[in-house]
N, C-alpha and C. Protein backbone atom coordinates (compact mmCIF):
# COMPACT_ATOMS: atom_id res chain seq x y z
N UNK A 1 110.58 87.83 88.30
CA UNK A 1 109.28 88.18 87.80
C UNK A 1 108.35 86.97 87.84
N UNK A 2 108.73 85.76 87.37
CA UNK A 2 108.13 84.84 87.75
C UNK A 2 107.63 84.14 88.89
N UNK A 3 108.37 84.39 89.99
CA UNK A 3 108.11 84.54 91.35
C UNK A 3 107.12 85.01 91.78
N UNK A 4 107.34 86.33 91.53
CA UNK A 4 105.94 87.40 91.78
C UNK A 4 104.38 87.17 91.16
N UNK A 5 104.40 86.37 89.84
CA UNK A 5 103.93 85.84 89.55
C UNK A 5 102.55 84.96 89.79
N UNK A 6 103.37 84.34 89.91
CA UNK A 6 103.38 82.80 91.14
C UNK A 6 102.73 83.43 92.48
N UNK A 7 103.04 84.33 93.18
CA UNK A 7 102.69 84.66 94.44
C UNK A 7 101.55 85.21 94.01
N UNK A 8 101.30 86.24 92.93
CA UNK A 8 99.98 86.86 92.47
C UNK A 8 98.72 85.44 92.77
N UNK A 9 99.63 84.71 91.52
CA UNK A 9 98.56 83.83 91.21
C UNK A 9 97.73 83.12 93.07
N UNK A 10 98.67 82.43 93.58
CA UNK A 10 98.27 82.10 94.84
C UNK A 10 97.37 82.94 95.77
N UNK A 11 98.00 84.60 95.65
CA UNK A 11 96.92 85.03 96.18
C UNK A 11 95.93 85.33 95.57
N UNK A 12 95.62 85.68 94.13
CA UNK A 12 94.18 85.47 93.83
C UNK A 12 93.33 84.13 94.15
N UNK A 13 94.24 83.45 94.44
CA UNK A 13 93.53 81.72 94.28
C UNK A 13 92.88 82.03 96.04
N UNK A 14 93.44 82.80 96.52
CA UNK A 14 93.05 82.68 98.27
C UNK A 14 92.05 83.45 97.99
N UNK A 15 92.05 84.79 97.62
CA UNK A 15 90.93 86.00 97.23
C UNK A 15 89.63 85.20 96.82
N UNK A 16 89.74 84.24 95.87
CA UNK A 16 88.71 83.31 94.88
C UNK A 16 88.03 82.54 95.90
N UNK A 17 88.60 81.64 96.72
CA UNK A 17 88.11 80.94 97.83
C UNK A 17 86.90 81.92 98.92
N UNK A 18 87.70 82.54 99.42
CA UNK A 18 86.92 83.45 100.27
C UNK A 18 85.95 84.03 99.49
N UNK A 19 86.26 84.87 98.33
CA UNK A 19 84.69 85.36 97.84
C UNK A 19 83.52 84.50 97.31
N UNK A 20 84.12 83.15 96.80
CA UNK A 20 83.55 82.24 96.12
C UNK A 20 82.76 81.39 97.34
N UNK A 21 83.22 81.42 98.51
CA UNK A 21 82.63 80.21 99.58
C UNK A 21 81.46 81.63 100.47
N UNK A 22 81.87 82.84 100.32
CA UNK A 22 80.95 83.67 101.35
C UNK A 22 79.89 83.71 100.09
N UNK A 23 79.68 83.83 98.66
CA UNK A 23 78.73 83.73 98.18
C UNK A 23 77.66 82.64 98.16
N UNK A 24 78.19 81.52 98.30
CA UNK A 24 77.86 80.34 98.76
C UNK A 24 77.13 80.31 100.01
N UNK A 25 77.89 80.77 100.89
CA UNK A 25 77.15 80.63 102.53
C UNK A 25 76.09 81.98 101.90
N UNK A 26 76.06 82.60 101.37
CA UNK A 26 74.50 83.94 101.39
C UNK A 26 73.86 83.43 100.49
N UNK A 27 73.91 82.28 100.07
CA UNK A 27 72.90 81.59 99.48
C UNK A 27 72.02 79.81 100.19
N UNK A 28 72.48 80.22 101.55
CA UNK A 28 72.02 79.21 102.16
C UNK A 28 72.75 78.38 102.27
N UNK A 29 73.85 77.94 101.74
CA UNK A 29 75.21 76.72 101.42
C UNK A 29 75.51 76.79 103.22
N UNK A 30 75.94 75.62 103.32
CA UNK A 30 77.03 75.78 104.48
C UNK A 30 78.24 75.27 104.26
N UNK A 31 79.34 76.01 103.86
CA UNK A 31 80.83 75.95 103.14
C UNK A 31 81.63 76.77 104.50
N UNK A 32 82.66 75.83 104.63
CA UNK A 32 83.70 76.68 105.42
C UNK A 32 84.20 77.97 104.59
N UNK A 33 84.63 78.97 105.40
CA UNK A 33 84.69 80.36 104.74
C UNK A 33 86.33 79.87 103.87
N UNK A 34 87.30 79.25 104.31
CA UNK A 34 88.30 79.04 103.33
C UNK A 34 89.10 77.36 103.68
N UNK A 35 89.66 76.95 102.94
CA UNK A 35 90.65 75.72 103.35
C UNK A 35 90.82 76.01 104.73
N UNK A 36 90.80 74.78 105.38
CA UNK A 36 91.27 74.25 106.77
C UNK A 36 92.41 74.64 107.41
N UNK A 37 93.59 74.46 105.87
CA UNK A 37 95.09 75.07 106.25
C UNK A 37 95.25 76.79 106.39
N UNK A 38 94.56 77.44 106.17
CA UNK A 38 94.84 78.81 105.84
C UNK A 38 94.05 79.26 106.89
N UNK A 39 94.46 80.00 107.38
CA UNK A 39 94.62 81.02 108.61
C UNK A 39 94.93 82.52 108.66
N UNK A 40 93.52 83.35 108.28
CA UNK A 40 93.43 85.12 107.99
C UNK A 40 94.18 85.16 109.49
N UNK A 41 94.66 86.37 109.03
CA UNK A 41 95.02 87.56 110.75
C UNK A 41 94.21 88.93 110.10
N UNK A 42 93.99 88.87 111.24
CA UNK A 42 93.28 90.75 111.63
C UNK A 42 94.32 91.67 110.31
N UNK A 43 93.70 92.54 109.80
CA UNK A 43 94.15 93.52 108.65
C UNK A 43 95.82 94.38 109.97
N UNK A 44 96.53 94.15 109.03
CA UNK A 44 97.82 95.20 109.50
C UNK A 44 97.82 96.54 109.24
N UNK A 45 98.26 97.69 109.70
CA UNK A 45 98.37 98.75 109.23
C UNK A 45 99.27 99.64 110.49
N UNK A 46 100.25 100.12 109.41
CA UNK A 46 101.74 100.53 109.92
C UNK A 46 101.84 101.62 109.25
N UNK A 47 102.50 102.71 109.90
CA UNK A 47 103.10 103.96 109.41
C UNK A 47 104.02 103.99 108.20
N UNK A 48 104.13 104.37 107.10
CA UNK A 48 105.25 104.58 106.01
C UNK A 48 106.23 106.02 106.50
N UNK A 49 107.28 105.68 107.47
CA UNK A 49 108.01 106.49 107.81
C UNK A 49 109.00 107.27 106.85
N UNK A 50 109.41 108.56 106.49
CA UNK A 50 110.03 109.15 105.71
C UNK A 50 111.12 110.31 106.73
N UNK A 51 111.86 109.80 106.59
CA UNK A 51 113.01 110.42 107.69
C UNK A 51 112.31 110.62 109.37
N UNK A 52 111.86 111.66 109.28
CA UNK A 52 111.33 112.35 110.70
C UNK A 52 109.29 112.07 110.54
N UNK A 53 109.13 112.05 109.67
CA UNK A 53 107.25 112.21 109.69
C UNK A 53 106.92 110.67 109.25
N UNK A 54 105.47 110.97 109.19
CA UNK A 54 104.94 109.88 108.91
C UNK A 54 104.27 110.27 107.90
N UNK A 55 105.05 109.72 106.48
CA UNK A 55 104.29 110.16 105.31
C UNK A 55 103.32 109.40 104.32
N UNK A 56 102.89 107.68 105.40
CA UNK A 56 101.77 107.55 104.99
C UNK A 56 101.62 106.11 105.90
N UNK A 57 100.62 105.52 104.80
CA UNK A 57 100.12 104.25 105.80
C UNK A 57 100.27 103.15 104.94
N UNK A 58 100.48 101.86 105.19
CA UNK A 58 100.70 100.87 104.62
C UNK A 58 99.94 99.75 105.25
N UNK A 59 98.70 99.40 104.56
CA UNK A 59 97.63 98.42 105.11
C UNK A 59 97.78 97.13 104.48
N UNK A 60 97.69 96.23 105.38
CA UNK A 60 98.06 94.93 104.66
C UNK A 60 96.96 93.83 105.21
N UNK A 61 96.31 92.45 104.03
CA UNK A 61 96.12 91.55 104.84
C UNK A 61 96.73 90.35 104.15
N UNK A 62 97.11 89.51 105.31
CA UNK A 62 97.30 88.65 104.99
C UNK A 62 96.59 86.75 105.35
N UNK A 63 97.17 86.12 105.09
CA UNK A 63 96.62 84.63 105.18
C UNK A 63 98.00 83.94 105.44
N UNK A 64 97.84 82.60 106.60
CA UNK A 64 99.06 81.99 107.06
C UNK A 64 98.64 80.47 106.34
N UNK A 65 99.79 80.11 105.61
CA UNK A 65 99.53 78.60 105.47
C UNK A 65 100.01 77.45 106.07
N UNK A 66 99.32 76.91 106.45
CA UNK A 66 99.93 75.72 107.51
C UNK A 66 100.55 74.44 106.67
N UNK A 67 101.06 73.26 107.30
CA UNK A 67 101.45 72.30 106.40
C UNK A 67 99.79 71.42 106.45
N UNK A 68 99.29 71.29 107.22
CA UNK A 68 98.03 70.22 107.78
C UNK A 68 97.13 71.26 108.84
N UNK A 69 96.03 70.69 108.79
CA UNK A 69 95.26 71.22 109.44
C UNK A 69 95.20 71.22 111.05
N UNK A 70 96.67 70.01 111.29
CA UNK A 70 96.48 70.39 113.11
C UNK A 70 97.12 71.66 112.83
N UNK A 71 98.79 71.73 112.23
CA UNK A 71 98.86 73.27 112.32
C UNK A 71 98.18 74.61 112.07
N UNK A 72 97.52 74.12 111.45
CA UNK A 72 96.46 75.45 111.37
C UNK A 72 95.92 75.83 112.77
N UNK A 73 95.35 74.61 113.47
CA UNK A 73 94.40 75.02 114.89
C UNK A 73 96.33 75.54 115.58
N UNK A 74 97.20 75.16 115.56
CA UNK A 74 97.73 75.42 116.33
C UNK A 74 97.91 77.18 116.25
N UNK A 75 98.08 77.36 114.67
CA UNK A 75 98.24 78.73 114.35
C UNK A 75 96.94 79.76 114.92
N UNK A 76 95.96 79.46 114.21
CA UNK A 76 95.02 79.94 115.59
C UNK A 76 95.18 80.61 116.65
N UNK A 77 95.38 79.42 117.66
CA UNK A 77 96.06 79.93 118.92
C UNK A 77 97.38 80.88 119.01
N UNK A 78 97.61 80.84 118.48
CA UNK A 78 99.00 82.00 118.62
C UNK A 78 99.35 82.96 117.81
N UNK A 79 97.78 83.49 117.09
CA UNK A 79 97.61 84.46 116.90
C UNK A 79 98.04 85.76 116.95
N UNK A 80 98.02 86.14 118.41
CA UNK A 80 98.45 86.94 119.27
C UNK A 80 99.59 87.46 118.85
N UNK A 81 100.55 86.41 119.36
CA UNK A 81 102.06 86.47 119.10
C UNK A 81 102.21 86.71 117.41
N UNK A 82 101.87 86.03 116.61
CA UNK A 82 102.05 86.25 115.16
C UNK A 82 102.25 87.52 114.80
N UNK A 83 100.86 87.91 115.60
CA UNK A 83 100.68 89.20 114.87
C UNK A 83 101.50 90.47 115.20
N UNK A 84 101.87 90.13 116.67
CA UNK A 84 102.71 91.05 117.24
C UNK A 84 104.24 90.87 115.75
N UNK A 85 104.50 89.63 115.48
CA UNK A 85 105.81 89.37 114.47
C UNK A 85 105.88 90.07 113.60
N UNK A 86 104.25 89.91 113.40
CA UNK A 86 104.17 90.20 111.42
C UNK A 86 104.00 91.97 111.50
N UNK A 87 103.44 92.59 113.01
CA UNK A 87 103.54 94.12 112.69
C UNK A 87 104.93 94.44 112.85
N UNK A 88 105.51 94.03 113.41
CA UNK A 88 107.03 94.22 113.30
C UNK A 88 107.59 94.45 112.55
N UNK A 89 107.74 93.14 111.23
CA UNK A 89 107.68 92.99 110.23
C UNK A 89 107.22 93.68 109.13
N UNK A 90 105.93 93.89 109.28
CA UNK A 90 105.36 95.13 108.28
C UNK A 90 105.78 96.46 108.61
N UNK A 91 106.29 96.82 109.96
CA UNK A 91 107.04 98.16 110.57
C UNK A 91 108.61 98.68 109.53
N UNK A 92 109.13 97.39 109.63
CA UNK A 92 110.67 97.38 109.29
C UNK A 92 110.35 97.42 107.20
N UNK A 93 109.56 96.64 107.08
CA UNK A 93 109.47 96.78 105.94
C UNK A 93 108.93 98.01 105.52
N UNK A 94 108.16 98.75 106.00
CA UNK A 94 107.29 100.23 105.61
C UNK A 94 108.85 101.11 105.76
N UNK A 95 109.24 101.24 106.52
CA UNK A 95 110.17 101.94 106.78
C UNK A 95 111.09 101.88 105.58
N UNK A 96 111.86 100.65 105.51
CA UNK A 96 112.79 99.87 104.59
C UNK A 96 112.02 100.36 102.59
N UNK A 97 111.56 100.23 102.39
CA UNK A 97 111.01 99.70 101.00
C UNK A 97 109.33 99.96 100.79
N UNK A 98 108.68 100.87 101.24
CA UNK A 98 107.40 101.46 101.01
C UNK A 98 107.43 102.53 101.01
N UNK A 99 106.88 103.50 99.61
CA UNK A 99 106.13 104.74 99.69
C UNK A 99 104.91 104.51 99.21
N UNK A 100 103.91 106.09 100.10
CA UNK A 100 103.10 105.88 99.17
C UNK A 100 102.25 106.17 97.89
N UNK A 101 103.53 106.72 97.04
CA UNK A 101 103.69 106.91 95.97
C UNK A 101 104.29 105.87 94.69
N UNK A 102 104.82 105.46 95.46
CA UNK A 102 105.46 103.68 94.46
C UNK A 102 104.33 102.76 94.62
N UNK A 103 104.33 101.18 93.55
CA UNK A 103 103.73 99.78 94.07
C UNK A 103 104.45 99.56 95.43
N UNK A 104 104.21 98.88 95.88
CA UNK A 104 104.58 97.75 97.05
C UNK A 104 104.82 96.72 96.18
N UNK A 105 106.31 96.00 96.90
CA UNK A 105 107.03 94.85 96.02
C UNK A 105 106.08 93.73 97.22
N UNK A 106 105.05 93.20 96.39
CA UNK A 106 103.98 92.31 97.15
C UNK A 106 105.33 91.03 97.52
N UNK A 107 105.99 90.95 96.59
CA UNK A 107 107.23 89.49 96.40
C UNK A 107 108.05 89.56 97.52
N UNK A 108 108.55 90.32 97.38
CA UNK A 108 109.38 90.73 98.70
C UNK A 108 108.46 90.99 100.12
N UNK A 109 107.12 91.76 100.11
CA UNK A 109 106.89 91.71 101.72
C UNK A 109 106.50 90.42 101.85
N UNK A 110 105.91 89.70 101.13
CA UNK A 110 105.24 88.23 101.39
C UNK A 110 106.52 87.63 101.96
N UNK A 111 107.86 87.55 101.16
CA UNK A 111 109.48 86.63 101.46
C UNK A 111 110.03 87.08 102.97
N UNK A 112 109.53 88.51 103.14
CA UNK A 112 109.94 89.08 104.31
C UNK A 112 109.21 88.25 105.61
N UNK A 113 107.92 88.53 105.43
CA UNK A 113 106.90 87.89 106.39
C UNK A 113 107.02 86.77 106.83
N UNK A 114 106.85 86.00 105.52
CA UNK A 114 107.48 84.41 105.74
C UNK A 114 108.68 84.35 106.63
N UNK A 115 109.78 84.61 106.44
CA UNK A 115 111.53 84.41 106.90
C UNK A 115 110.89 84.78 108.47
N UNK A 116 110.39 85.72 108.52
CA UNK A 116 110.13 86.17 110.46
C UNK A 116 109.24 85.35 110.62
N UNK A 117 107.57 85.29 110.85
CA UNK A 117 106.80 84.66 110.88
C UNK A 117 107.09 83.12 111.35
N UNK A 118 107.87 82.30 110.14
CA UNK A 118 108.23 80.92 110.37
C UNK A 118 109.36 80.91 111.22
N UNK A 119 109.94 81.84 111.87
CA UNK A 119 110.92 81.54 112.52
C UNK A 119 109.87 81.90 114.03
N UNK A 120 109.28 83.03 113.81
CA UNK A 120 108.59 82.60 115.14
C UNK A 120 107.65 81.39 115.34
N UNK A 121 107.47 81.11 114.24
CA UNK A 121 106.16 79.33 114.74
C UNK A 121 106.95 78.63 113.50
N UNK A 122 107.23 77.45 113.65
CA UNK A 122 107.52 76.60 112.54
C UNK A 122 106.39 76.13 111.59
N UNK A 123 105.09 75.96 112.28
CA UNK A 123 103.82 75.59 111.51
C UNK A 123 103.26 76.62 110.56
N UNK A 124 104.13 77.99 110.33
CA UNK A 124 103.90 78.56 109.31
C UNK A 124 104.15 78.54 108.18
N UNK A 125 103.48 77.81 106.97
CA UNK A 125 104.58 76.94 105.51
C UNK A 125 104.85 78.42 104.99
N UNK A 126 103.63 78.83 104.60
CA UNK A 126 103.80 80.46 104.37
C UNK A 126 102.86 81.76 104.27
N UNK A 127 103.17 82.85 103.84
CA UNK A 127 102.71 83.57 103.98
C UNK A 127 101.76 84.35 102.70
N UNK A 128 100.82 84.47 102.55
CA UNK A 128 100.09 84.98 101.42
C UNK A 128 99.61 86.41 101.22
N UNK A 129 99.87 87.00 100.90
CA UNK A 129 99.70 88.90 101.31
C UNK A 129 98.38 89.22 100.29
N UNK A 130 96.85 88.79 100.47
CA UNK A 130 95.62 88.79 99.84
C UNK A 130 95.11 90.53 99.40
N UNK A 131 95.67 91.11 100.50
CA UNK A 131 95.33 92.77 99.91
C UNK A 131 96.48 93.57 100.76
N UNK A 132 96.91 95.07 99.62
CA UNK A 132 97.91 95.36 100.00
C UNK A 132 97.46 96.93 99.78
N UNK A 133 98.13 97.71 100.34
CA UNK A 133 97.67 99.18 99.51
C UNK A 133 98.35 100.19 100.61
N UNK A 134 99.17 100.99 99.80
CA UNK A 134 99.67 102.30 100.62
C UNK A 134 99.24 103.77 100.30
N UNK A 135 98.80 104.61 101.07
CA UNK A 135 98.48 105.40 100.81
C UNK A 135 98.75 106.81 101.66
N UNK A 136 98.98 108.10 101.34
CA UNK A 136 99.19 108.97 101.71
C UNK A 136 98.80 109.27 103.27
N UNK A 137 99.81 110.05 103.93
CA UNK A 137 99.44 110.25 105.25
C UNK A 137 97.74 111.64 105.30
């Protein structure tokens, strides 16, 4: 529980950045939209499979943390590939451990993401799951 916690807290702290720096830039500021190390991907969204149908959808976004900011540019670039990991990842997990009638164990898909993710790029420290939500097909 404390874990989960902990991961809450981090991702509100990412949520806070981004809303706190785009209010900033619409007020004339010029603020990078988040830390140097952190690296959004495009929103996920995967089928919640239930035997034979598809009984809903499971939308996810997340944020990659780098150790330093060269890994970040490196993460960047390999984008692509990430993302191909992390729908994978969000595939096996929807399947595995999502309805969309339950929470989503945010603790566990974030631990999931991470374990694949960093094994496909090492410059991934980790993974931050900023918005999550499943919902009926």
């Amino acid at each position: 529980m404390a874990a989960f916690r902990s991961l809450l807290h981090i991702a509100a702290a990412a949520v806070a950045i981004v809303a706190a720096t785009g209010a900033s830039a619409s007020e004339g500021e010029s603020q990078p939209a988040m830390d140097a190390t952190f690296v959004a991907m495009p929103e996920l969204v995967v089928p919640i499979i239930d035997g034979d149908r598809a009984d809903g959808r499971l939308k996810i976004k997340i944020v990659l943390r780098a150790a330093d900011v060269t890994a970040a540019a490196r993460l960047k670039a390999a984008i692509p590939s990430l993302r191909e990991s992390a729908l994978a990842s969000a595939s096996e997990f929807a399947r595995l451990r999502a309805s969309p009638y339950k929470p989503v164990d945010v603790a566990r898909l974030a631990q999931d993401m991470t374990r694949v993710l960093r094994g496909r790029n090492p410059d991934v420290a980790s993974v931050l799951v900023v918005e999550v939500s499943a919902r009926p097909a």
